[in-house]
Each structure stands twice: as structure tokens, then as C-alpha cells.
N, C-alpha and C. Protein backbone atom coordinates (compact mmCIF):
# COMPACT_ATOMS: atom_id res chain seq x y z
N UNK A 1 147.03 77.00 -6.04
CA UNK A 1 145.70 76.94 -5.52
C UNK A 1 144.98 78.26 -5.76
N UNK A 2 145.45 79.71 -5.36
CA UNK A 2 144.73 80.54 -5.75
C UNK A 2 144.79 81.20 -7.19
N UNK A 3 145.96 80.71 -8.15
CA UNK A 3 145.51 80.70 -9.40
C UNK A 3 144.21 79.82 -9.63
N UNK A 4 144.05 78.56 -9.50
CA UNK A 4 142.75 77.81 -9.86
C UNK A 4 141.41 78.49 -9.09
N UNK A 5 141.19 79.22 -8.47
CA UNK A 5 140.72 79.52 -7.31
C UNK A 5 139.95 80.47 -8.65
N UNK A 6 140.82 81.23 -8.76
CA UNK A 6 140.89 82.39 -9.06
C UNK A 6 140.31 82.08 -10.70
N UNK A 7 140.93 81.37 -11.71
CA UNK A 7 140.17 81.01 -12.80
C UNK A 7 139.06 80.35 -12.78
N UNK A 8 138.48 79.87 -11.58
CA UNK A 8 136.77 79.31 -11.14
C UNK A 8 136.28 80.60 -11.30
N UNK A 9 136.74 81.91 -10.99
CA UNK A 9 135.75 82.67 -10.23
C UNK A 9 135.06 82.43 -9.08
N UNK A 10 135.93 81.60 -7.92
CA UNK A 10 135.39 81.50 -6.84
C UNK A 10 136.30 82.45 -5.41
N UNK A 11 135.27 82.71 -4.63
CA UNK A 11 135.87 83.52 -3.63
C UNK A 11 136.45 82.68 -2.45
N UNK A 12 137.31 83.51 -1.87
CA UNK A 12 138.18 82.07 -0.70
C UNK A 12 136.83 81.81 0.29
N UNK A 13 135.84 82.38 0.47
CA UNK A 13 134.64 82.60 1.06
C UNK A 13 133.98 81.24 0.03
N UNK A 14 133.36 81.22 -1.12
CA UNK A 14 133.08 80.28 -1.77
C UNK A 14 133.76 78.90 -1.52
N UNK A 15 135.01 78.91 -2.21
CA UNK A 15 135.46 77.52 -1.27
C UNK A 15 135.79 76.99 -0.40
N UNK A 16 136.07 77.88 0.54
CA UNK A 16 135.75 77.50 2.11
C UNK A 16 134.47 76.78 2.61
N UNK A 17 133.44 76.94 1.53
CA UNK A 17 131.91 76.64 1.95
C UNK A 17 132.03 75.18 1.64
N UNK A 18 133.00 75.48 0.28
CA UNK A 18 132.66 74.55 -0.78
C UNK A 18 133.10 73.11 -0.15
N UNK A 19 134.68 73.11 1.01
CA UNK A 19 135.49 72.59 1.66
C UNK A 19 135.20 72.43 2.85
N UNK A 20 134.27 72.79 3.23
CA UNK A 20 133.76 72.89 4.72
C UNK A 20 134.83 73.44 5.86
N UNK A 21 135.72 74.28 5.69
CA UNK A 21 136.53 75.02 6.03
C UNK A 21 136.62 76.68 6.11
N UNK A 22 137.24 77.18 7.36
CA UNK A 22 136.77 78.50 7.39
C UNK A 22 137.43 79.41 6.23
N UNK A 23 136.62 80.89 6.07
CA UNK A 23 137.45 81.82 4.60
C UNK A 23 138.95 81.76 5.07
N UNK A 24 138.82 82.29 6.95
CA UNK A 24 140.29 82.68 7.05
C UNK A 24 141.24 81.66 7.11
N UNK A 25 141.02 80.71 6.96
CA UNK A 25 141.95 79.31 6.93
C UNK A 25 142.41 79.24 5.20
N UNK A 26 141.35 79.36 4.50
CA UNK A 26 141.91 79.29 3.30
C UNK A 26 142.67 80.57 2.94
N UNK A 27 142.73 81.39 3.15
CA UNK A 27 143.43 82.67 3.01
C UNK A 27 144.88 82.14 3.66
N UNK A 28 145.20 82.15 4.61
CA UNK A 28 145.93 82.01 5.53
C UNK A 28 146.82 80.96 4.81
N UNK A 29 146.33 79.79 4.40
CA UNK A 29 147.18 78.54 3.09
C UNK A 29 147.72 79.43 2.08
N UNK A 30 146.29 79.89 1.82
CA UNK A 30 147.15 80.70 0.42
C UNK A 30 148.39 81.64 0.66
N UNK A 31 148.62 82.23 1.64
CA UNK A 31 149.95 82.66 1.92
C UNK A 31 151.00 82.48 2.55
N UNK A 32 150.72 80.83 2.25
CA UNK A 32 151.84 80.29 3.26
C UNK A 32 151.48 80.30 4.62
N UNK A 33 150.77 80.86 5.40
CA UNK A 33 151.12 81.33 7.04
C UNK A 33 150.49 79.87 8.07
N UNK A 34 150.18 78.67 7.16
CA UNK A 34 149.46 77.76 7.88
C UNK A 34 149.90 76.10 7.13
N UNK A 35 150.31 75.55 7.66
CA UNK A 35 150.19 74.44 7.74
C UNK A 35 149.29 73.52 6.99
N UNK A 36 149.31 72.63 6.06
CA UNK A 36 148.05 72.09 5.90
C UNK A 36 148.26 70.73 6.28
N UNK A 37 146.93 69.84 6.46
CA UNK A 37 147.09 68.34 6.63
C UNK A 37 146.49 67.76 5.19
N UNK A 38 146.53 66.82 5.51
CA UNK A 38 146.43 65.85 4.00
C UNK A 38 145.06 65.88 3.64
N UNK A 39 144.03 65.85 4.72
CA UNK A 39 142.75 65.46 4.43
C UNK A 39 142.19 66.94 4.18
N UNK A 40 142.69 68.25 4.45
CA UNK A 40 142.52 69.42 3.90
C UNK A 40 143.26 69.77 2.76
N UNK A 41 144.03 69.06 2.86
CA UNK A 41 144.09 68.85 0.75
C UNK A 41 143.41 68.06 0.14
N UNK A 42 143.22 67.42 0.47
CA UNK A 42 142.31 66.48 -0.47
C UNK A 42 140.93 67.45 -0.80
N UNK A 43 140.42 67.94 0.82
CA UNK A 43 139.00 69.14 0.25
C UNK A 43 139.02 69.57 -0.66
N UNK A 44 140.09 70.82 -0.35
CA UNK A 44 140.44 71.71 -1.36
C UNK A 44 140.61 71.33 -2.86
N UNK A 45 141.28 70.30 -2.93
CA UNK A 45 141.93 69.80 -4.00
C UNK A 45 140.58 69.07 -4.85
N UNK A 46 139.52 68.75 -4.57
CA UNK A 46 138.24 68.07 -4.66
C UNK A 46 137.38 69.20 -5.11
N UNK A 47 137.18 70.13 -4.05
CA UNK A 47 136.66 71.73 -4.44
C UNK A 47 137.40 72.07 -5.86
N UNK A 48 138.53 72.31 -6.06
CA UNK A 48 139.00 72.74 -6.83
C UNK A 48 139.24 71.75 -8.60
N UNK A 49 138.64 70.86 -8.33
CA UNK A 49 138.97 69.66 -9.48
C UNK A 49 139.73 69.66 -9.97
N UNK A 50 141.06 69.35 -8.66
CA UNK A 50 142.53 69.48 -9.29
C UNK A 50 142.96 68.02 -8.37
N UNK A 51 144.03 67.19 -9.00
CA UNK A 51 144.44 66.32 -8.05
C UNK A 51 145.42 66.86 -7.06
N UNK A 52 145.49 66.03 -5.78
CA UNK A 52 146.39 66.46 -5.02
C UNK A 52 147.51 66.99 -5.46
N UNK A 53 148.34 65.82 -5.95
CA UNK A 53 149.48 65.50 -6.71
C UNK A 53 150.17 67.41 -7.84
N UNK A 54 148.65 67.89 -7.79
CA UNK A 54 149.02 69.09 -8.82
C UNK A 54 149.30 70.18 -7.34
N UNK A 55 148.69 70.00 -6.45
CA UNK A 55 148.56 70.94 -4.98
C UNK A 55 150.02 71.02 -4.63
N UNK A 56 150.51 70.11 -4.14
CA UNK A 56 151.26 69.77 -3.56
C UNK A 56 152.74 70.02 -4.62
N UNK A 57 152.23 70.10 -5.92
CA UNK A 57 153.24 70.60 -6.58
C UNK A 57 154.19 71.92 -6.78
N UNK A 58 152.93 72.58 -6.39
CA UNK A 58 152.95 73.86 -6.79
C UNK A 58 153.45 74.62 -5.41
């Protein structure tokens, strides 16, 4: 996720907007320290024009 993140050129601030989710929540995924649910993957994963299936891979 924050490789793709990161080749957008988007800030965890940007897709947090983008996801309707807070910066520090997406930060917080990105290092492991949180939990996610399905329907906050799907955001992200939507934000990011990646399928779940690639999220959840990685």
C-alpha cells in the first residue's frame, strides 16, 4: 500500500481525503499498528486503483 501510495505521489494526508479516512489511521495501517476491516480496504484499495485481492496480498 505505501509503495502504490508512494508511486501516485500521493500523501497519507491525500488519501485519507481521498478514502474518507483520517491521515493518522492511514499511517498507523501502513505500519502495521492497526487493524483493518474489509470495507476500509476496499476504500483504500479503490483510492489506490489496486484490487483488494493485491492489498491483502502484500
Amino acid at each position: 500500500m505505501r509503495l502504490r501510495r508512494a508511486d501516485l505521489k500521493i500523501s497519507q494526508e491525500k488519501l485519507a481525503e481521498l478514502c474518507g479516512l483520517h491521515r493518522t489511521y492511514i499511517g498507523a495501517v501502513e505500519r502495521s499498528e492497526r487493524n483493518i476491516s474489509i470495507d476500509n480496504i476496499e476504500k483504500i484499495s479503490t483510492a489506490l486503483g489496486m484490487g483488494i485481492t493485491v492489498i491483502l496480498s502484500e
